[in-house]
C-alpha atoms as a PDB file:
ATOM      1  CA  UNK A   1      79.628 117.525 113.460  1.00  0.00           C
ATOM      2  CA  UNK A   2      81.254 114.818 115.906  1.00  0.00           C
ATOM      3  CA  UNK A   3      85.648 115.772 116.277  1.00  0.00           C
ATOM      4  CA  UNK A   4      87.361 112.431 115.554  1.00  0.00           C
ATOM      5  CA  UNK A   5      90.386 113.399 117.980  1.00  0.00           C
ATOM      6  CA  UNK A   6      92.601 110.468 116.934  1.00  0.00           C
ATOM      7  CA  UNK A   7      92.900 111.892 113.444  1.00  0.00           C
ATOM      8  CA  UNK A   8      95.063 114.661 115.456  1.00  0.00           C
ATOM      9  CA  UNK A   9      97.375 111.624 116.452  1.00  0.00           C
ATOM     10  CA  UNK A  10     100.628 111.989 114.562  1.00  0.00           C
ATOM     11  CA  UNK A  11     100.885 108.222 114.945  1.00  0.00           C
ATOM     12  CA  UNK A  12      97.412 107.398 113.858  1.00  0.00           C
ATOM     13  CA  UNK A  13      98.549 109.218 110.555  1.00  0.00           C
ATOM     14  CA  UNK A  14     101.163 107.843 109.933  1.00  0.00           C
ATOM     15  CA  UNK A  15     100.118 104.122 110.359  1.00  0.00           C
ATOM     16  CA  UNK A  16      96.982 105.770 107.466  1.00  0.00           C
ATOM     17  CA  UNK A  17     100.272 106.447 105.173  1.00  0.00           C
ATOM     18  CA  UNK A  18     101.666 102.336 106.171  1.00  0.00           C
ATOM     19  CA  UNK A  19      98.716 101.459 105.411  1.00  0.00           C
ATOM     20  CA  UNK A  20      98.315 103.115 101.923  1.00  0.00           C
ATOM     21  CA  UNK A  21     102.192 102.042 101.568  1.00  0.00           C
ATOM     22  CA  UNK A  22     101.244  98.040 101.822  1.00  0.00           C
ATOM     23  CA  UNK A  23      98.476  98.692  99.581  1.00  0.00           C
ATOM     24  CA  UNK A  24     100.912  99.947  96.806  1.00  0.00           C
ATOM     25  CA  UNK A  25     103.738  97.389  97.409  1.00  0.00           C
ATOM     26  CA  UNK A  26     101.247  94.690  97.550  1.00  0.00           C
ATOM     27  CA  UNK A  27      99.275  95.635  93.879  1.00  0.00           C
ATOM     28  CA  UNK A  28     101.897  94.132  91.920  1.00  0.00           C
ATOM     29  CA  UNK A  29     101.711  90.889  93.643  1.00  0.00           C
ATOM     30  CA  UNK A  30     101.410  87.698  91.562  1.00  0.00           C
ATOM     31  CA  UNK A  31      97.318  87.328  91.397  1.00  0.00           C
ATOM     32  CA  UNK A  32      97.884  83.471  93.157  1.00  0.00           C
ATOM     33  CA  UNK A  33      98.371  85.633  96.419  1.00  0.00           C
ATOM     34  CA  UNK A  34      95.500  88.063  96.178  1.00  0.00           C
ATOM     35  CA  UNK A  35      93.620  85.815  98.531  1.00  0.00           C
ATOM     36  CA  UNK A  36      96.507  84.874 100.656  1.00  0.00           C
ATOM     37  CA  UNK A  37      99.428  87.190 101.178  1.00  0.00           C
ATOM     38  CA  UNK A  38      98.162  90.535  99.936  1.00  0.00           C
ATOM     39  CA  UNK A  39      94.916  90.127 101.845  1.00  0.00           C
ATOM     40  CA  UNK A  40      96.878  89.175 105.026  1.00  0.00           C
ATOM     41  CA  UNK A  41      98.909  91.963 105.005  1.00  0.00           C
ATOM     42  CA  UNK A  42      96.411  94.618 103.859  1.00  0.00           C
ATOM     43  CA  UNK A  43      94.489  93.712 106.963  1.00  0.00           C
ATOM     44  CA  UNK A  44      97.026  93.348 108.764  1.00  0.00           C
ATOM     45  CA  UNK A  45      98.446  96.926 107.864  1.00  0.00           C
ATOM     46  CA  UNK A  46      94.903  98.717 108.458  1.00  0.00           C
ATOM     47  CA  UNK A  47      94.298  96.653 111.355  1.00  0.00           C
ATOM     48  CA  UNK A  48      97.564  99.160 113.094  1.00  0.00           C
ATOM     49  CA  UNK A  49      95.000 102.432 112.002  1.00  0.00           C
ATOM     50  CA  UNK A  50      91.699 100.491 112.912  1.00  0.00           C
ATOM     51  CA  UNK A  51      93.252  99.859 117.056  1.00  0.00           C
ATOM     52  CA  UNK A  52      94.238 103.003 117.257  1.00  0.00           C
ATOM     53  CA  UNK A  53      91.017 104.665 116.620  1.00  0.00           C
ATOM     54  CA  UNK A  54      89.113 102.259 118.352  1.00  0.00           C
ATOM     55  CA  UNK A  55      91.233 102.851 121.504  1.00  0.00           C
ATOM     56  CA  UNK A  56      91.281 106.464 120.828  1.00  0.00           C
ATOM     57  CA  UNK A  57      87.268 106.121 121.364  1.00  0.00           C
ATOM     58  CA  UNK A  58      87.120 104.434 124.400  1.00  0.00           C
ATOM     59  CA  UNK A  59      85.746 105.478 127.900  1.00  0.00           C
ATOM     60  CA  UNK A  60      88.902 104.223 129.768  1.00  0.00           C
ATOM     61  CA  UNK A  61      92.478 104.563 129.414  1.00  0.00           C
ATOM     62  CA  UNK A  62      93.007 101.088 130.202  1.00  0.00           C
ATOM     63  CA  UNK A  63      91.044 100.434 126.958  1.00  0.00           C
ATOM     64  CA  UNK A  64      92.801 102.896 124.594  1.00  0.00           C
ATOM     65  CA  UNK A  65      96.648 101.351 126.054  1.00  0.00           C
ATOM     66  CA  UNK A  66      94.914  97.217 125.727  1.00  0.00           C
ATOM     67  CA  UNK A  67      94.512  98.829 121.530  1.00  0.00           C
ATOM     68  CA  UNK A  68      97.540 100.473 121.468  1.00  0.00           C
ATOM     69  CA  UNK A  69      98.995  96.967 122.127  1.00  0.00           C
ATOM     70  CA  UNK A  70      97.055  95.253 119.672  1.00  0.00           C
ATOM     71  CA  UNK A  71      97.811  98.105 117.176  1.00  0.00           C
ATOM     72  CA  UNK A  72     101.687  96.806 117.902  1.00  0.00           C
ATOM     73  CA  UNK A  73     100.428  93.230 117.086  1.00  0.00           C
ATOM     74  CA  UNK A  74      99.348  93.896 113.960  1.00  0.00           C
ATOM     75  CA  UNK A  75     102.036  96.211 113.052  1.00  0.00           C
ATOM     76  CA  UNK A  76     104.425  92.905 114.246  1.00  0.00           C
ATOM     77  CA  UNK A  77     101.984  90.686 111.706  1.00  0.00           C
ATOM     78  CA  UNK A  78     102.738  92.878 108.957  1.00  0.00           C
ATOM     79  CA  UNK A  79     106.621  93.409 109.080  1.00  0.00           C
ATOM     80  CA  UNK A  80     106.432  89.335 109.253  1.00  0.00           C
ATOM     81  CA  UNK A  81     104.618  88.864 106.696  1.00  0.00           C
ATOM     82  CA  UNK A  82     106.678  91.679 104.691  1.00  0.00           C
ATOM     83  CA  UNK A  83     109.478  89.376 105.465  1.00  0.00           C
ATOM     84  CA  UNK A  84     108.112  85.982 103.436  1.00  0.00           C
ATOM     85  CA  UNK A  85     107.132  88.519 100.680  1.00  0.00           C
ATOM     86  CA  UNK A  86     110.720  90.245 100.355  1.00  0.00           C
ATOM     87  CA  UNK A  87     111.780  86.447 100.688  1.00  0.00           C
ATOM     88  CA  UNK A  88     109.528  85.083  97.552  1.00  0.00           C
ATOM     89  CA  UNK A  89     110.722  88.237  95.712  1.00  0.00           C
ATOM     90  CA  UNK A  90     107.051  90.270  95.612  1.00  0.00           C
ATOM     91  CA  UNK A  91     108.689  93.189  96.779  1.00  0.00           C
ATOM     92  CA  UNK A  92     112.437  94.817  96.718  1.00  0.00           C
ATOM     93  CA  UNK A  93     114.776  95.100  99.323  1.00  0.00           C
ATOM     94  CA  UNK A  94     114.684  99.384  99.337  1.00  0.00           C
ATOM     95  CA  UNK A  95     110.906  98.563  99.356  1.00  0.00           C
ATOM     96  CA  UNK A  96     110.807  96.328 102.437  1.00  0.00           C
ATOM     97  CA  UNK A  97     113.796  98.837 104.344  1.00  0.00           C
ATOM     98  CA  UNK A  98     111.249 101.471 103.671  1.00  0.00           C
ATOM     99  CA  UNK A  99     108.128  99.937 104.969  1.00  0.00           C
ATOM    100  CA  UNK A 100     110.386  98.777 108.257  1.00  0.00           C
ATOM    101  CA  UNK A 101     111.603 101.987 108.977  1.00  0.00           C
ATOM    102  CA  UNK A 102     108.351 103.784 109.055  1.00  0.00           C
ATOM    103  CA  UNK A 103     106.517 100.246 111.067  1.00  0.00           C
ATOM    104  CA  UNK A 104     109.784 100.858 113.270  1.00  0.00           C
ATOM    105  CA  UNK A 105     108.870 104.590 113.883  1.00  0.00           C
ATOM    106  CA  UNK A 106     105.315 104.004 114.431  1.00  0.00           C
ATOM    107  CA  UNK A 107     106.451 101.184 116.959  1.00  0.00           C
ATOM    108  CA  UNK A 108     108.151 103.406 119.138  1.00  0.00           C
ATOM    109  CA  UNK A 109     105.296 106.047 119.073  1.00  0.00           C
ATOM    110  CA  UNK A 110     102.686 103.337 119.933  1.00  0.00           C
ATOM    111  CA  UNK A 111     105.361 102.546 122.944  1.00  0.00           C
ATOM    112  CA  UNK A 112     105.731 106.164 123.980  1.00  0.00           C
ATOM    113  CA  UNK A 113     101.695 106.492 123.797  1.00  0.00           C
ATOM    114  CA  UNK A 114     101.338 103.594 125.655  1.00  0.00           C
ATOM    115  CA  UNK A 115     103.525 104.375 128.555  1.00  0.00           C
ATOM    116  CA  UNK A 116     102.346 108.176 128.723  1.00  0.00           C
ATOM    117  CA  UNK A 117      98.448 106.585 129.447  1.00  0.00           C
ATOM    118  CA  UNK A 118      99.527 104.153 131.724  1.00  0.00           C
ATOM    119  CA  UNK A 119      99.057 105.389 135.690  1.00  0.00           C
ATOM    120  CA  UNK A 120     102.465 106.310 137.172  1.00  0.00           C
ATOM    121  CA  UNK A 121     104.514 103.868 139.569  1.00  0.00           C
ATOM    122  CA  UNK A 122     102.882 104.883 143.285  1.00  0.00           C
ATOM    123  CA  UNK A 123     105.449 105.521 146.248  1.00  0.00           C
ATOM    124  CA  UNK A 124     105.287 101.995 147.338  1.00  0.00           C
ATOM    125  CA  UNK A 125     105.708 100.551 143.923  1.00  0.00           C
ATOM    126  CA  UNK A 126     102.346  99.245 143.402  1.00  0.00           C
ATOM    127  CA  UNK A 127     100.378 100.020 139.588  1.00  0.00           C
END
């Protein structure tokens, strides 16, 4: 049996649990916005999860840190879009303070991961 390694990532899992918490917050969304709004951010939300294994699975480090990145893009897309749906009352304000607490967590893990892959600064300065 193939060993998924970043389902050992403690930030992997807990962009799974974001993921599942959009998909909660967004089921009792007015049904106009199924194709809209709660699509966006669903995607949006497992898009985080879905960089970070891809990365995970690639040959170079380069390549895992360039999804790491995108992983923050997506987890930027779906505070944003949290945002307009706090804003048109779909959600609560305890719900979105929630969400943003955990997307602000796994923001500064996908930072720390980042930086611990990237090569260290040579002596003359140079990446």
């Amino acid at each position: 049996m193939m060993a998924f390694r970043f389902k050992d990532l403690e930030v992997w899992k807990l962009s799974k649990d974001l993921a599942k918490d959009i998909y909660s917050a967004t089921s009792t969304f007015p049904e106009e916005e199924k194709y809209t709004l709660v699509s966006q951010l669903r995607r949006a939300a497992v898009s985080v999860m879905s960089n970070i294994a891809e990365g995970a699975g690639r040959q170079y480090r380069k390549e895992f840190i360039h999804f790491l990145y995108m992983a923050r893009g997506s987890l930027n897309e779906t505070v944003s879009q949290l945002e307009l749906s706090f804003e048109f009352g779909y959600i609560d304000k305890e719900t979105l303070e929630t969400i943003e607490e955990s997307a602000e967590r796994i923001n500064r893990m996908l930072w720390r991961l980042s930086k611990s892959l990237a090569p260290s600064t040579s002596e003359n300065g140079q990446r």
